[in-house]
Protein backbone atom coordinates (compact mmCIF):
# COMPACT_ATOMS: atom_id res chain seq x y z
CA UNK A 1 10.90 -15.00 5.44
CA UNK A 2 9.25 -16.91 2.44
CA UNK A 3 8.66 -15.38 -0.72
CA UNK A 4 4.34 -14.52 -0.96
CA UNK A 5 3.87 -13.92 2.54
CA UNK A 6 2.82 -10.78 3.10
CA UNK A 7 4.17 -8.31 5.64
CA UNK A 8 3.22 -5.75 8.54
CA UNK A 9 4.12 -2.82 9.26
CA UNK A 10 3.85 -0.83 12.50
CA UNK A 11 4.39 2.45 13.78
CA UNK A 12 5.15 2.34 17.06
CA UNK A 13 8.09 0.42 19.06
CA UNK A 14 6.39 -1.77 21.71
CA UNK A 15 8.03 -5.20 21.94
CA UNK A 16 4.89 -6.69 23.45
CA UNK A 17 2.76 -4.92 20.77
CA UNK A 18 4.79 -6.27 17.89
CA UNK A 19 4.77 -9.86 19.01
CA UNK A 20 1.36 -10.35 19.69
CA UNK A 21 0.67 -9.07 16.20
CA UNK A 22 3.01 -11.47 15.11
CA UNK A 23 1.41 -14.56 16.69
CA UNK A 24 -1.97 -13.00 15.72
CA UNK A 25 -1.37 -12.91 11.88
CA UNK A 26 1.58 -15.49 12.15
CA UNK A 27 3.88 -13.81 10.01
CA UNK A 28 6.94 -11.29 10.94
CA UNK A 29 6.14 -7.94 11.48
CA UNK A 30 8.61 -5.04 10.52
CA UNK A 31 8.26 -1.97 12.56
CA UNK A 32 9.63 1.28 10.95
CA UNK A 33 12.51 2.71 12.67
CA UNK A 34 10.84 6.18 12.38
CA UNK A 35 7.83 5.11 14.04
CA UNK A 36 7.64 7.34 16.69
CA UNK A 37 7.30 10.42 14.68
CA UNK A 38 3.87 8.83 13.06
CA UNK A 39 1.56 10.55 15.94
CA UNK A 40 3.49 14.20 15.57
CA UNK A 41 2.68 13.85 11.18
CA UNK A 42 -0.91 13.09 11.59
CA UNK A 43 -1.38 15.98 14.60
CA UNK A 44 0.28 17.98 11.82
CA UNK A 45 -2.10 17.02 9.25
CA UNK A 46 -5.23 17.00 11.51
CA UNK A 47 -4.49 20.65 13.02
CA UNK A 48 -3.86 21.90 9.23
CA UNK A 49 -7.32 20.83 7.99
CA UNK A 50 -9.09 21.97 11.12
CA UNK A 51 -8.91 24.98 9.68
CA UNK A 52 -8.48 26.84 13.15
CA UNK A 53 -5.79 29.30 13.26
CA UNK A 54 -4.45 30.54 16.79
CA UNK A 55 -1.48 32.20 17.80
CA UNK A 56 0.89 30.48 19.07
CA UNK A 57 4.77 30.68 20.51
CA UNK A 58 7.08 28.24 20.58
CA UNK A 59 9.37 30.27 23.49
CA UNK A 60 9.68 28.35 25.99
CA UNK A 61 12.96 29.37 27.27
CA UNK A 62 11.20 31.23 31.00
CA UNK A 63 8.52 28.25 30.89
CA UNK A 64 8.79 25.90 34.26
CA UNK A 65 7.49 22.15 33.19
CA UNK A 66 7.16 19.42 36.26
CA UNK A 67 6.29 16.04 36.21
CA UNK A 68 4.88 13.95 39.55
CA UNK A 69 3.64 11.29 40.38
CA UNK A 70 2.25 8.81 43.18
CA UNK A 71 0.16 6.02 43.81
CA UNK A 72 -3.44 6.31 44.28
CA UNK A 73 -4.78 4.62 47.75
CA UNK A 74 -8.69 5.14 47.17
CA UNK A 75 -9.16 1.68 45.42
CA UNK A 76 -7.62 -1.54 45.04
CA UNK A 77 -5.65 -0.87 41.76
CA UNK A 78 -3.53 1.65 43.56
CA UNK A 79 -2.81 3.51 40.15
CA UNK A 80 0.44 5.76 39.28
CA UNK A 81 -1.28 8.59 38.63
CA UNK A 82 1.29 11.13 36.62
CA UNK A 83 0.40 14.91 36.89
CA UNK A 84 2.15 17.53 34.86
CA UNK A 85 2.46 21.24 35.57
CA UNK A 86 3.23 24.25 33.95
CA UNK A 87 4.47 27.11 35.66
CA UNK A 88 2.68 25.54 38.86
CA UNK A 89 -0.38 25.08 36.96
CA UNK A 90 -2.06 21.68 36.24
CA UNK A 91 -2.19 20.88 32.00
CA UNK A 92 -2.42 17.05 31.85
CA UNK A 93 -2.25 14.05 34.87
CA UNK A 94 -3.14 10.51 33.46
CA UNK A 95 -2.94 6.34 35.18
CA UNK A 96 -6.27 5.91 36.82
CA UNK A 97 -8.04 3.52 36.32
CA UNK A 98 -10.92 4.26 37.55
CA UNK A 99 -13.10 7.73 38.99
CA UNK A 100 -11.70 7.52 42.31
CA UNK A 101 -8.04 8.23 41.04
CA UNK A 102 -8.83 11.20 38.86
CA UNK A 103 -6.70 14.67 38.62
CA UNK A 104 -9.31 17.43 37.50
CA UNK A 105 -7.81 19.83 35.32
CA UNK A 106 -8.75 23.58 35.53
């Protein structure tokens, strides 16, 4: 790298991310090796000034998590829609695209 050219620096580890950065700015762009724990400091951050203070337990030694997944047949992008449950309830599903594909969560 040539001295004066200045430098970028990313937070997250996608290959395809950093190199069309890279041809965007044309100069190398350094990602942080500790870039994946970026998201989990500024959660951190943002719940502490929220100001909202809830109870809340971090035993989850009885809990039952389960991931699954298929592909959605009601359109033509025939999404992977992921669903996750816990304790046989539905928290989060995500991948569609579109209405037609969408998990409702309780």
């Amino acid at each position: 790298m040539k001295v004066g050219i200045p430098r970028a620096l990313l937070f997250y580890k996608n290959v395809g991310v950093k190199k069309a950065f890279e041809d965007a700015v044309g100069h190398e762009v350094i990602v942080d090796e500790n870039g994946h724990l970026m998201g989990a400091f500024g959660v951190a951050v943002l719940a502490k000034r929220s100001g909202i203070e809830k109870d809340f337990s971090f035993d989850i030694a009885n809990t039952n998590f389960k991931t699954t997944g298929f592909d959605c047949p009601k359109c033509a992008n025939h999404c992977e829609i992921v669903c996750v449950f816990k304790n046989n309830k539905l928290i989060d599903s995500w991948g569609n695209k579109c209405d037609n594909g969408a998990v409702k969560v309780d």
